[in-house]
Protein backbone atom coordinates (compact mmCIF):
# COMPACT_ATOMS: atom_id res chain seq x y z
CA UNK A 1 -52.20 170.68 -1.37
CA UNK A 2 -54.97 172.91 -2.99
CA UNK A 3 -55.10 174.77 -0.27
CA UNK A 4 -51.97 175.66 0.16
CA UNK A 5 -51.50 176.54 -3.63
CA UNK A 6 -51.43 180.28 -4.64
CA UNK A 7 -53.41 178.57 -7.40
CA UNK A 8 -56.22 177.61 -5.32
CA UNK A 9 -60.10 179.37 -6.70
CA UNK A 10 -57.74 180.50 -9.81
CA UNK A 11 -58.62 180.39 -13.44
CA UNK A 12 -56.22 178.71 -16.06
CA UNK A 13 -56.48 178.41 -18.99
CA UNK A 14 -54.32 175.54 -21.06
CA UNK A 15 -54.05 176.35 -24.63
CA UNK A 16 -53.90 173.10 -26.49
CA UNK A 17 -54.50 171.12 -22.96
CA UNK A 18 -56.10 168.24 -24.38
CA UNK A 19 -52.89 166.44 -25.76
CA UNK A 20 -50.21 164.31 -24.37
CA UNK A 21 -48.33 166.75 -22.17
CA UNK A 22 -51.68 168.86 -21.59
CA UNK A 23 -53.40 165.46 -19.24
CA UNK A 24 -50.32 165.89 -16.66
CA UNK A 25 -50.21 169.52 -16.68
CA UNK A 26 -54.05 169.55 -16.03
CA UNK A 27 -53.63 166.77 -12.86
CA UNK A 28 -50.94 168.55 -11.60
CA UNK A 29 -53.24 171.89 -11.51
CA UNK A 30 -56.61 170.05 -10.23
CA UNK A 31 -54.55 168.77 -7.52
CA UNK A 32 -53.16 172.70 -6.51
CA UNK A 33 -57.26 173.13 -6.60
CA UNK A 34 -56.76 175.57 -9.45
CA UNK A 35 -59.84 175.60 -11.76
CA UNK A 36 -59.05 174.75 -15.56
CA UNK A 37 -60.59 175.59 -18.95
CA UNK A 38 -59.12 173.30 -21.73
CA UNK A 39 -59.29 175.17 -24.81
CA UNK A 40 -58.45 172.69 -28.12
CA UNK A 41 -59.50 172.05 -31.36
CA UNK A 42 -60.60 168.58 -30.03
CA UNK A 43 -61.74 169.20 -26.36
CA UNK A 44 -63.31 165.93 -25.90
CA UNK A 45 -60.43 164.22 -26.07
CA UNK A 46 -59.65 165.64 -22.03
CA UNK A 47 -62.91 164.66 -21.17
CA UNK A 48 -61.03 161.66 -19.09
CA UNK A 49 -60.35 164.28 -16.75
CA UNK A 50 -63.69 165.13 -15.37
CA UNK A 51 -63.45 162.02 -12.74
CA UNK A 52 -60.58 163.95 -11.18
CA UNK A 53 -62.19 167.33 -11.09
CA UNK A 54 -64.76 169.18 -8.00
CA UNK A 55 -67.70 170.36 -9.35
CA UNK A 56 -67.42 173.33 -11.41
CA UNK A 57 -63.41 173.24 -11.62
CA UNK A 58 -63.35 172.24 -14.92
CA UNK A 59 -64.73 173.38 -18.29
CA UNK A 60 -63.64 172.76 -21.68
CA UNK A 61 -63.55 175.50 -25.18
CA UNK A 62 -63.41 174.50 -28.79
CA UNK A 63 -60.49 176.56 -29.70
CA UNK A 64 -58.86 177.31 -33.23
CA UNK A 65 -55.24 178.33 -32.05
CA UNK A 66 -54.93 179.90 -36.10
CA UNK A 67 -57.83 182.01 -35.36
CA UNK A 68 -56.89 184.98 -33.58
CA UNK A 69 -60.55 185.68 -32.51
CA UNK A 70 -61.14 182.10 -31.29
CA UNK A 71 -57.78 182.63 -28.82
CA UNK A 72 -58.86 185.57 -27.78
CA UNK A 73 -62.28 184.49 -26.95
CA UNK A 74 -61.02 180.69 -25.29
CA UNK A 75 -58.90 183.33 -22.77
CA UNK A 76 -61.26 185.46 -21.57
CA UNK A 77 -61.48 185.68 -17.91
CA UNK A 78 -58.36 184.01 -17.45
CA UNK A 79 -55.88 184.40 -13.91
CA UNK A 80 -52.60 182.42 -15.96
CA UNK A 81 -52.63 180.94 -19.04
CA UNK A 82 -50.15 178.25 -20.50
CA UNK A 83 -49.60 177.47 -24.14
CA UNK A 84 -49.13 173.80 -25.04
CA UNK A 85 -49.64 174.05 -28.40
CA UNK A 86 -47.18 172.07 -30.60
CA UNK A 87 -47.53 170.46 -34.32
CA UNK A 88 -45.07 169.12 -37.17
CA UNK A 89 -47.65 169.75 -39.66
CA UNK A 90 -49.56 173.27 -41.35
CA UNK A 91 -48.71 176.60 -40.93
CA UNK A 92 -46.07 176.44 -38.53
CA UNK A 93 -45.14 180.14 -38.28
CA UNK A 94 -49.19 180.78 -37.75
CA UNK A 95 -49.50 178.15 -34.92
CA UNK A 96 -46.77 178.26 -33.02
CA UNK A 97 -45.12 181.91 -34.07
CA UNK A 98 -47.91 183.89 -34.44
CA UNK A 99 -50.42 182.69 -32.38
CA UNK A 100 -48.53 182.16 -28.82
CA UNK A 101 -48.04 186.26 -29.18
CA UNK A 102 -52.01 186.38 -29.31
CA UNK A 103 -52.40 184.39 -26.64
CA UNK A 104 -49.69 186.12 -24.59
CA UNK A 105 -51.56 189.39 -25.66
CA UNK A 106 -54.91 188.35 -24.61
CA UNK A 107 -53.61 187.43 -21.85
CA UNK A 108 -52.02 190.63 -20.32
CA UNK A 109 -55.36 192.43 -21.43
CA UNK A 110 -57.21 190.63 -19.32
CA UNK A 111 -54.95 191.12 -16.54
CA UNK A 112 -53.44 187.57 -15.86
CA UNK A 113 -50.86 187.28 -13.30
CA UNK A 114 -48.70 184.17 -15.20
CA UNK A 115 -48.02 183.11 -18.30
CA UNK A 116 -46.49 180.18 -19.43
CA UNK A 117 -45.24 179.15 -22.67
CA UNK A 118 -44.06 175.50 -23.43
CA UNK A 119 -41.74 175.59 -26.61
CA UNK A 120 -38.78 173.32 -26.84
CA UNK A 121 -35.03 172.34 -27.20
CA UNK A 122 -34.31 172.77 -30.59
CA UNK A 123 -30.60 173.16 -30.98
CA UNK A 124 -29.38 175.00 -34.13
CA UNK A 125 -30.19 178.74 -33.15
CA UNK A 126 -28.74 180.22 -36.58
CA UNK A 127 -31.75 181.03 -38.98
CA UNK A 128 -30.49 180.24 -42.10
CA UNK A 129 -30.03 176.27 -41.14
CA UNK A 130 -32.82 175.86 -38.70
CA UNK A 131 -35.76 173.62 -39.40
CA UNK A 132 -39.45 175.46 -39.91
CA UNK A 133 -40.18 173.71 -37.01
CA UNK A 134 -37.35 175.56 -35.00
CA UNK A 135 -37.91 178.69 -36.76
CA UNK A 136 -41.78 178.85 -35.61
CA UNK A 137 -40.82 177.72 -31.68
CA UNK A 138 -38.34 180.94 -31.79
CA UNK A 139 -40.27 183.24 -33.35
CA UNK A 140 -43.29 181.94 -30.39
CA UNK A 141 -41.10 182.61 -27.43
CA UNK A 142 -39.94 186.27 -29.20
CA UNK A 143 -44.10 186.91 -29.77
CA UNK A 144 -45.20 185.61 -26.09
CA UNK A 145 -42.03 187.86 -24.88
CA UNK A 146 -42.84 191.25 -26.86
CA UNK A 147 -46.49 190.84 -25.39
CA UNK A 148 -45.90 189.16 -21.90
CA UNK A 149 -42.40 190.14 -20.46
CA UNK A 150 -42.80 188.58 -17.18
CA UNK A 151 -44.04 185.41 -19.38
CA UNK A 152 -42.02 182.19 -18.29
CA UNK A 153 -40.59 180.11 -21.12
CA UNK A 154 -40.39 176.16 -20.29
CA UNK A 155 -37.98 174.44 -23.36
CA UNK A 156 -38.40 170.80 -22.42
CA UNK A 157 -36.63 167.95 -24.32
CA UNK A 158 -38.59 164.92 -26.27
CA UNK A 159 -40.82 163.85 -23.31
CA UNK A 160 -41.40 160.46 -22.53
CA UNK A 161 -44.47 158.86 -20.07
CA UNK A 162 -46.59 155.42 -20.07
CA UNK A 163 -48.35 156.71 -22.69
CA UNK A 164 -46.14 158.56 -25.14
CA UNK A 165 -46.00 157.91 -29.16
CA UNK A 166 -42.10 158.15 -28.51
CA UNK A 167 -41.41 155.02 -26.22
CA UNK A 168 -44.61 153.22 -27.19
CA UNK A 169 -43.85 153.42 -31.16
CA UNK A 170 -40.51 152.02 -30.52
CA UNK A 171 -41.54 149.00 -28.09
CA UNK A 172 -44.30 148.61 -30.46
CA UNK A 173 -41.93 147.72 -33.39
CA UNK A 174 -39.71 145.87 -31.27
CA UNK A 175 -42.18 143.72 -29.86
CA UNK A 176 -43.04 142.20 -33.71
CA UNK A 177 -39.59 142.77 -35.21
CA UNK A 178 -36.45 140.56 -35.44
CA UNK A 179 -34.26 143.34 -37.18
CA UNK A 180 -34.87 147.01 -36.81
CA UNK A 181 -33.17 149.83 -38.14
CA UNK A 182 -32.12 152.80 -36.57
CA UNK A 183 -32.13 156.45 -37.57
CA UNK A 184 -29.63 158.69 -36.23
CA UNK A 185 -28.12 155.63 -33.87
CA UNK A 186 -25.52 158.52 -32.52
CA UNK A 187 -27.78 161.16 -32.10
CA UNK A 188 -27.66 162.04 -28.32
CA UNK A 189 -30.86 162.91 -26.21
CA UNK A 190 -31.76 163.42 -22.62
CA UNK A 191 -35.68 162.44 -22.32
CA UNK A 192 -37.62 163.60 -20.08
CA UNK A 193 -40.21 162.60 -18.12
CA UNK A 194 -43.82 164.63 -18.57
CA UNK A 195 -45.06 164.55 -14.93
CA UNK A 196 -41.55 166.57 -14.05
CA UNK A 197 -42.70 168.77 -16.77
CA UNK A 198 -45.75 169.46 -15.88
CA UNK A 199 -44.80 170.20 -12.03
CA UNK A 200 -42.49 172.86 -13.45
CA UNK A 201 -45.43 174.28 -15.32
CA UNK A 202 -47.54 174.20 -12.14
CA UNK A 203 -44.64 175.70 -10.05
CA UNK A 204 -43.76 178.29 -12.43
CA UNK A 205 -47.28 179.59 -12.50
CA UNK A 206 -47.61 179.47 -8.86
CA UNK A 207 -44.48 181.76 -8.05
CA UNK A 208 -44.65 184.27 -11.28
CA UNK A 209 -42.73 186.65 -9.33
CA UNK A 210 -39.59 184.45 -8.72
CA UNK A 211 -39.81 182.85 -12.63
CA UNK A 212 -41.63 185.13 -14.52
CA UNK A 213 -39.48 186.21 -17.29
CA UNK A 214 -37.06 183.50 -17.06
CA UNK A 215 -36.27 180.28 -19.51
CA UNK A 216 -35.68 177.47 -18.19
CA UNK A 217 -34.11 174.13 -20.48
CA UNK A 218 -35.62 171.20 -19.29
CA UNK A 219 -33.96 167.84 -20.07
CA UNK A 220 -34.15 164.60 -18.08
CA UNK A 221 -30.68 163.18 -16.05
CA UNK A 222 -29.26 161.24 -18.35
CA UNK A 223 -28.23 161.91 -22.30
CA UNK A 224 -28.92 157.94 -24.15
CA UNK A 225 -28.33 157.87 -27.97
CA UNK A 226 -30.74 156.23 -30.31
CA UNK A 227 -28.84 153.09 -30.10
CA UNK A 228 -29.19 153.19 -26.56
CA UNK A 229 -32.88 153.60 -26.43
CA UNK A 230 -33.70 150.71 -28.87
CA UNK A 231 -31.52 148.60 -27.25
CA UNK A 232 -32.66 149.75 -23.28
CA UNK A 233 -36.40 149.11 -24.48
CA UNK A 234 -35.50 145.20 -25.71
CA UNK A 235 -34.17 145.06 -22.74
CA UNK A 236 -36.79 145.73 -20.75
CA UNK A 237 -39.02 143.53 -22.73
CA UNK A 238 -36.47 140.81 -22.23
CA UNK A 239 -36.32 140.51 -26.35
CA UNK A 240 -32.82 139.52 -28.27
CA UNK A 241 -32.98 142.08 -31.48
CA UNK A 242 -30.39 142.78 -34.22
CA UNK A 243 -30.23 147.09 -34.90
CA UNK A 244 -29.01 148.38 -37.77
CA UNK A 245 -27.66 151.81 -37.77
CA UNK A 246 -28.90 153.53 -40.78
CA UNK A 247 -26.74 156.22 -42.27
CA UNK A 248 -27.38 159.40 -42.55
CA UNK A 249 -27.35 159.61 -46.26
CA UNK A 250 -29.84 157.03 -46.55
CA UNK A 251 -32.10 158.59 -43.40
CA UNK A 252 -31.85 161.72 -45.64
CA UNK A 253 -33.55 160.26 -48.22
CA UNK A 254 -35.93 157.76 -46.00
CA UNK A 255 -37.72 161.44 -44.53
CA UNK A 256 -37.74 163.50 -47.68
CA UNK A 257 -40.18 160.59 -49.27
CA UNK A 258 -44.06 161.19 -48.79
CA UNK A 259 -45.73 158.72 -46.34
CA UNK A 260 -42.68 157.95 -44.20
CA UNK A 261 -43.13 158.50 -40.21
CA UNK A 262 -40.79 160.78 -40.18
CA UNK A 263 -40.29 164.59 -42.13
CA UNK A 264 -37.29 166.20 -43.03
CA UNK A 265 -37.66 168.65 -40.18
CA UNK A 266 -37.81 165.93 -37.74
CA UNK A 267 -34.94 164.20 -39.13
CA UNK A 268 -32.85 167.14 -39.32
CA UNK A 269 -33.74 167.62 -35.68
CA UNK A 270 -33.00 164.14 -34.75
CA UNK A 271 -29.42 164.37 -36.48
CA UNK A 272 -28.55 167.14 -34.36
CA UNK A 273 -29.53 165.96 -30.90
CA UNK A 274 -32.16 167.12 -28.21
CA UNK A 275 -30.15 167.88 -25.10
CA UNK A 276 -29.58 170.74 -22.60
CA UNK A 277 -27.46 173.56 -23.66
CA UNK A 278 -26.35 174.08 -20.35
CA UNK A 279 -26.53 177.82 -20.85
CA UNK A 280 -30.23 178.04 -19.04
CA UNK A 281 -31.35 177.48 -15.47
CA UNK A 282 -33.43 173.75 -15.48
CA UNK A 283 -34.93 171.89 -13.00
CA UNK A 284 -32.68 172.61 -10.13
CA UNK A 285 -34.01 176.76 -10.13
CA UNK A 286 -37.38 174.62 -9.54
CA UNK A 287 -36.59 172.34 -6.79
CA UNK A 288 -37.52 169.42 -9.18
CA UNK A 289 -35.14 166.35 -9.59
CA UNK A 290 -36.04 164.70 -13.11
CA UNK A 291 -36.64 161.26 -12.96
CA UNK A 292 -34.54 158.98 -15.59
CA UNK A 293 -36.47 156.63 -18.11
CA UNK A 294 -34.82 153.37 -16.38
CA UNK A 295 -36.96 154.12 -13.48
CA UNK A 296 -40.09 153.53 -15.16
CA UNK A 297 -38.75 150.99 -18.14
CA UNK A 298 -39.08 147.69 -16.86
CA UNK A 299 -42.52 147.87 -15.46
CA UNK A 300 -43.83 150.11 -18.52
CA UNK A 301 -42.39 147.50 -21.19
CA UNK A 302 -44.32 144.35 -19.14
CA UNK A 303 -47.04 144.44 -21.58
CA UNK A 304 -44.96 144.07 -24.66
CA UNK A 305 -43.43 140.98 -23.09
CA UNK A 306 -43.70 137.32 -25.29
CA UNK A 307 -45.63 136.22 -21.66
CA UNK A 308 -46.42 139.71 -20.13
CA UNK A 309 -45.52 139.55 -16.51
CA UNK A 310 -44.52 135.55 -16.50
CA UNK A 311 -41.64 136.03 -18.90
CA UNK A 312 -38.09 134.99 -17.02
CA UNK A 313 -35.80 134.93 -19.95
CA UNK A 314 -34.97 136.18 -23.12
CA UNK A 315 -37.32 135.52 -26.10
CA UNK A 316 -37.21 136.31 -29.77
């Protein structure tokens, strides 16, 4: 495949590479024989990638994505850059507003032929009621835009894989738990799966002529309410549990209180859904057919079983 790959000998650059989403986007790129510098606050944490690496194709950067002189130096030399970057926590409008138009700058200075910019589904598009959250993924794409016109713009929905904190925190609770509650139970979202992300991030930077400065949604096949993931994940784990739906008044409260798992901006987010608007080309543009959780359920959801891989029926 590397050879073949138009990013073959090329340097990228992942901002923020050494997270959850960054791991797939990095094997998908190794495996095109592109050459990768992972530029994060915590670089070590990628270090499980050097097994899966030639010599010399990949080198890691302490980055400071606030720091407009750390960006700028994390980029230098780059052929594409993509911008993973993503937090619920600090200065929002600095790390994901500001600082994707730095790197989008940097970019085009130093001539790179692709840039691409992960942000995300967010729903509510009017200002006044959008979370911070949403208000600092908008104002990234409009920064990465202004600097990088021909940037592509990937808006994927809550992403799922073996080892996500999305799936794994619910199966994790389910696993000890009798009775569960659930937060938004109606709130409807279409998952999708990271390795489909990251081959649209690979093919998007290969072919910057066909998708540069395009958006592309990016949801998986099928739209599953909270309700419906709880209850698929017991399932799968061959567990009988009792949800509760929580209301919303009471979830309200629940994320406005300090310590809680869960903000005020995510709740707000989860109450209004996290699927496709259908207005935006998705996977289809990209010859990519998402995969559905339900593939990958059973088998992931083994190890949370009462007797693993030797349980036949259903347990408490």
């Amino acid at each position: 495949m590397a050879q073949s790959s138009a990013l073959n000998g090329k340097l990228v650059v992942l901002m923020g590479g050494s997270g959850f989403i960054g791991n797939y986007v990095a094997q998908a790129l190794l495996e095109r024989g592109a050459r990768l510098r992972i530029a994060s606050r915590n670089p070590e944490r990628a270090y499980t990638l050097k097994p899966l690496a030639n010599l010399g194709q990949l080198q890691f950067a302490r980055c400071n994505a606030a720091d407009r002189q750390s960006v700028e130096r994390c980029i230098a030399g780059a052929d594409a850059v993509v911008n993973l970057v993503g937090s619920f926590d600090g200065d929002l409008a600095r790390l994901m507003g500001e600082s994707p138009g730095w790197m989008a700058e940097a970019a085009r200075n130093q001539g790179a032929q692709a840039f691409v910019h992960v942000s995300a589904i967010v729903g509510d598009a009017d200002e006044d009621t959008q979370t911070r959250y949403a208000q600092a993924k908008t104002l990234g794409e409009e920064r990465v835009l202004a600097a990088f016109p021909k940037a592509t713009i990937l808006r994927p929905s809550i992403l799922f894989g073996k080892d996500d904190n999305f799936i794994n925190m619910f199966a994790g609770l389910i696993s000890t738990l009798p009775v569960l509650p659930v937060f938004g139970p109606d709130a409807p979202i279409q998952p999708v799966y990271v390795d489909d992300v990251a081959e649209a991030v690979a093919r998007t930077l290969e072919n910057p002529g066909a998708f540069g400065g395009k958006t592309f949604e990016l949801a998986g096949p099928d739209v599953m309410t909270m309700m419906d993931i709880n209850e698929a994940i017991a399932a799968a784990q061959q567990r009988a549990r009792t949800f509760l739906p929580v209301p919303d008044a009471i979830s309200s409260v629940f994320a406005s209180l300090p310590g809680t798992p869960m903000s005020s901006d995510q709740w707000k987010m989860l109450k209004l859904g996290n699927v496709a608007s259908g207005d935006l080309p998705g996977f289809a543009k990209l010859g990519i057919e998402p995969k559905p959780l339900d593939l990958f359920l059973d088998k992931w959801m083994v190890r949370f079983r009462k007797h693993g891989r030797f349980t036949d029926r259903l347990t408490a």
